[in-house]
C-alpha atoms as a PDB file:
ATOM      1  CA  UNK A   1       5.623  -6.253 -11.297  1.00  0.00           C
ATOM      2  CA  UNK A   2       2.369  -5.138  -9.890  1.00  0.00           C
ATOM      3  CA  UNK A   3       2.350  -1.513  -7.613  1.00  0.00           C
ATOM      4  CA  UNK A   4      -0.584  -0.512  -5.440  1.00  0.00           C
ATOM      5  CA  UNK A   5      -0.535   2.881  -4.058  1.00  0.00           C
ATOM      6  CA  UNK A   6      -2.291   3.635  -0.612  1.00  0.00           C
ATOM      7  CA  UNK A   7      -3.149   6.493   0.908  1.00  0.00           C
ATOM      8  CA  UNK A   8      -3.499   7.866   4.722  1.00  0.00           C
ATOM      9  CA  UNK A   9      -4.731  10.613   6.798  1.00  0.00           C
ATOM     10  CA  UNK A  10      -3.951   9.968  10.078  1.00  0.00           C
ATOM     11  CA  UNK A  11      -5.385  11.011  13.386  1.00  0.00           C
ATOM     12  CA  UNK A  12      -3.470  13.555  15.706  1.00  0.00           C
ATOM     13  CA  UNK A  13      -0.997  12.300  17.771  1.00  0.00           C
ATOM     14  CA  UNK A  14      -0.668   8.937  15.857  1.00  0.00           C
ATOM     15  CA  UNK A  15       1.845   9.458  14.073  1.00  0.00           C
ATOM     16  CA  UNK A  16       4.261   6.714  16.062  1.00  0.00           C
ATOM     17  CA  UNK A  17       1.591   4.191  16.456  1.00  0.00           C
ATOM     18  CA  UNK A  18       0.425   4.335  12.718  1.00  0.00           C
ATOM     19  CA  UNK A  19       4.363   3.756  11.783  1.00  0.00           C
ATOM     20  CA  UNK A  20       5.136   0.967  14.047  1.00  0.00           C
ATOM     21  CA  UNK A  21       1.710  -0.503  12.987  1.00  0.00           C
ATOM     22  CA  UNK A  22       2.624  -0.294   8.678  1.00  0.00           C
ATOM     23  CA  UNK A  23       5.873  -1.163   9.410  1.00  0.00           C
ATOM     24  CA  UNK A  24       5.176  -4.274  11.523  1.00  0.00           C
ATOM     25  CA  UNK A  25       1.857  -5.315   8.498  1.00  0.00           C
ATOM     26  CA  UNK A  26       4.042  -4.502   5.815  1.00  0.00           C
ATOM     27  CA  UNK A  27       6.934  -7.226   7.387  1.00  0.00           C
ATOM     28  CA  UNK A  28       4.722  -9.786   7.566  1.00  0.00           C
ATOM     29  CA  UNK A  29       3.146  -9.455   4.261  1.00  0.00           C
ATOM     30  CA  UNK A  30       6.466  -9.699   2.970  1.00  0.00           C
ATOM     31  CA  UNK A  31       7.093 -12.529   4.795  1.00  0.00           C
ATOM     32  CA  UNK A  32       3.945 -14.621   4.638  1.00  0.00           C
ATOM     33  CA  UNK A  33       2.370 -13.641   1.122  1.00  0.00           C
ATOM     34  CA  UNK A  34       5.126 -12.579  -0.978  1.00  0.00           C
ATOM     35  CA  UNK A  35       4.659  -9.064  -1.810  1.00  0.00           C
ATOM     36  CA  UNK A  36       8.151  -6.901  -2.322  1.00  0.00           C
ATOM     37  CA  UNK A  37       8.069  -4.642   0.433  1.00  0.00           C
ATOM     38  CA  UNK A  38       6.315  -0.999   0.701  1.00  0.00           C
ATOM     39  CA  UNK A  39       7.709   2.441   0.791  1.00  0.00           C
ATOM     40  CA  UNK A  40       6.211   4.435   3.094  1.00  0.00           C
ATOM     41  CA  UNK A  41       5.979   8.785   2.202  1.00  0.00           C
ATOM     42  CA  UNK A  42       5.137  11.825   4.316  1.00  0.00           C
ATOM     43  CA  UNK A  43       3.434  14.069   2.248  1.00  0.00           C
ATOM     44  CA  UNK A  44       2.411  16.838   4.746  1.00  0.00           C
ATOM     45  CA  UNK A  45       1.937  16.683   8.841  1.00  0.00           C
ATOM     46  CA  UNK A  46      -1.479  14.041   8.772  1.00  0.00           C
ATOM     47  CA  UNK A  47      -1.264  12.790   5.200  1.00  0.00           C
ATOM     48  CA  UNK A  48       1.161   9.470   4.236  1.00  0.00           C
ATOM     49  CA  UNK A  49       1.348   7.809   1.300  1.00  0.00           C
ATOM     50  CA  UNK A  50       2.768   3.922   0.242  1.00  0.00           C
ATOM     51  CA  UNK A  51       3.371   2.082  -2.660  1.00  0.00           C
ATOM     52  CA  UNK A  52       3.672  -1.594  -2.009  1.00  0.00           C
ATOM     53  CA  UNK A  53       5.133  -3.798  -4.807  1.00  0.00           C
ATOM     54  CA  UNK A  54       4.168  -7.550  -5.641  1.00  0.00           C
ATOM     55  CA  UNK A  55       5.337  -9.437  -8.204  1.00  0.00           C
ATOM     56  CA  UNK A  56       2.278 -10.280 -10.337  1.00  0.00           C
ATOM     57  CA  UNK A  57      -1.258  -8.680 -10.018  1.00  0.00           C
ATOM     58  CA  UNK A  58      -2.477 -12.241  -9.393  1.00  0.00           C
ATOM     59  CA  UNK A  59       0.165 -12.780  -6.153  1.00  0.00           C
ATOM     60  CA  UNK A  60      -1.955  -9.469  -5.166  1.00  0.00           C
ATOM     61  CA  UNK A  61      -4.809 -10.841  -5.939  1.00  0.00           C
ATOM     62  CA  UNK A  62      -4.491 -13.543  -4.074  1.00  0.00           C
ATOM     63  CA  UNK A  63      -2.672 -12.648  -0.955  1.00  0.00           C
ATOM     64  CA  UNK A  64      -3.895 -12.745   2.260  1.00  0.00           C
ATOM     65  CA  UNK A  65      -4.955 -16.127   3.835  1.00  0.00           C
ATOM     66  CA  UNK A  66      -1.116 -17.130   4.839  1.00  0.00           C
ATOM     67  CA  UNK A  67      -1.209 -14.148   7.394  1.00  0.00           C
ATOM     68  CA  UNK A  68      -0.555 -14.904  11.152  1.00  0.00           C
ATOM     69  CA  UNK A  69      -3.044 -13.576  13.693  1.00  0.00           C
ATOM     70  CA  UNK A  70      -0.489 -10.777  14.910  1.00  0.00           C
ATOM     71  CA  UNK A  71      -1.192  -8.819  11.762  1.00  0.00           C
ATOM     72  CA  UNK A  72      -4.715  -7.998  13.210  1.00  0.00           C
ATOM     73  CA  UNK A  73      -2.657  -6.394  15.564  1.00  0.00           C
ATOM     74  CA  UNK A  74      -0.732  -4.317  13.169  1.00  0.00           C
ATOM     75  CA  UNK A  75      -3.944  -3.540  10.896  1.00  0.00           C
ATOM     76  CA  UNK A  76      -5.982  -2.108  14.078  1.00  0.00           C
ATOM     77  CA  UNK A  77      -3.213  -0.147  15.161  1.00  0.00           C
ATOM     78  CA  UNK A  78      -3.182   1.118  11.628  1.00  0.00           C
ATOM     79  CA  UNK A  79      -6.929   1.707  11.307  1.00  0.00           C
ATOM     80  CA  UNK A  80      -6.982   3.517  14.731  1.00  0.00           C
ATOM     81  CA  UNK A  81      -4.345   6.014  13.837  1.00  0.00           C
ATOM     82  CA  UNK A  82      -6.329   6.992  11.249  1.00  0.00           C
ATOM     83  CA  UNK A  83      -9.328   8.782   9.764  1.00  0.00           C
ATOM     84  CA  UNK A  84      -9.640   7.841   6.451  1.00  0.00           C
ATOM     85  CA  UNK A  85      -7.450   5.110   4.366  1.00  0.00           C
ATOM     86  CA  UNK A  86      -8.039   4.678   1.021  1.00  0.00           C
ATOM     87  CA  UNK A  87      -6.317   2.051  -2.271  1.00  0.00           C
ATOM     88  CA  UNK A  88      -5.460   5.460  -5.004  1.00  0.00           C
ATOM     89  CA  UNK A  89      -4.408   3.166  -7.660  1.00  0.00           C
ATOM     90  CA  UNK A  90      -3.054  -0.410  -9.242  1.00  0.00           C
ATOM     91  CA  UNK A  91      -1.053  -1.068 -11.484  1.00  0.00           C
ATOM     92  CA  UNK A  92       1.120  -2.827 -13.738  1.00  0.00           C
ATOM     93  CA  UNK A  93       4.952  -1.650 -13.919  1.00  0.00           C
ATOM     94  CA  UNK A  94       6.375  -1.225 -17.633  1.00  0.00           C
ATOM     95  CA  UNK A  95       9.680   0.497 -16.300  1.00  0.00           C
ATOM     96  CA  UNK A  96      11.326   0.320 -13.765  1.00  0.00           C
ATOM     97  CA  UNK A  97      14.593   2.985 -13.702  1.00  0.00           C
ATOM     98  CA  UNK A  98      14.514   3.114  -9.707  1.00  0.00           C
ATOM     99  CA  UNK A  99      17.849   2.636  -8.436  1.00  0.00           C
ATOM    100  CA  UNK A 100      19.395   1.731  -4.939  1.00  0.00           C
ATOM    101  CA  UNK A 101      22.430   3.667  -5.571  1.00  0.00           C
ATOM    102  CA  UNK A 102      23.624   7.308  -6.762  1.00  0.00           C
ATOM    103  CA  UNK A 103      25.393   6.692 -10.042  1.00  0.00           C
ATOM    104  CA  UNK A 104      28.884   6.766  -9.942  1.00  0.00           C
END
């Protein structure tokens, strides 16, 4: 598993439209290129982060072209609820303990 983490600082007031607009890329890059979803984090009022998931570095790599055009949509709305995005990190996973239940 490949992880790439993303970080946002968004623009005042954008806080809606920047969600609606990750959630609706994020769907569709699921859907069209393969990638395993996204988390999406609040770190402070203005500042996000994500972590999207893929299962190789190469389906990364090479993602992109299967796209429809409504994710131009969802990437503008993105880019103009923001100031500054920016790719922190990729990597490879080694371990993966993350669970989608408490333990019983």
């Amino acid at each position: 598993m490949y992880v790439v983490l993303y970080s946002f600082e968004l623009k005042p007031n954008q806080e809606e439209n920047f969600i609606n607009g990750w959630k609706g890329l994020t769907a569709l890059i699921y859907k069209h290129e393969g990638s395993l979803g996204s988390r999406l984090h609040k770190k402070k009022p203005l500042e996000f982060m994500a972590y999207a998931q893929w299962p190789s570095k190469d389906k990364f790599e090479n993602s992109g072209d299967n796209l429809p055009e409504k994710a131009n949509e969802y990437r503008d709305l993105m880019r103009s609820s923001c100031n500054k995005i920016e790719v922190v990190s990729k990597s490879e996973v080694v371990e993966d303990l993350l669970a989608d239940k408490l333990y019983d």
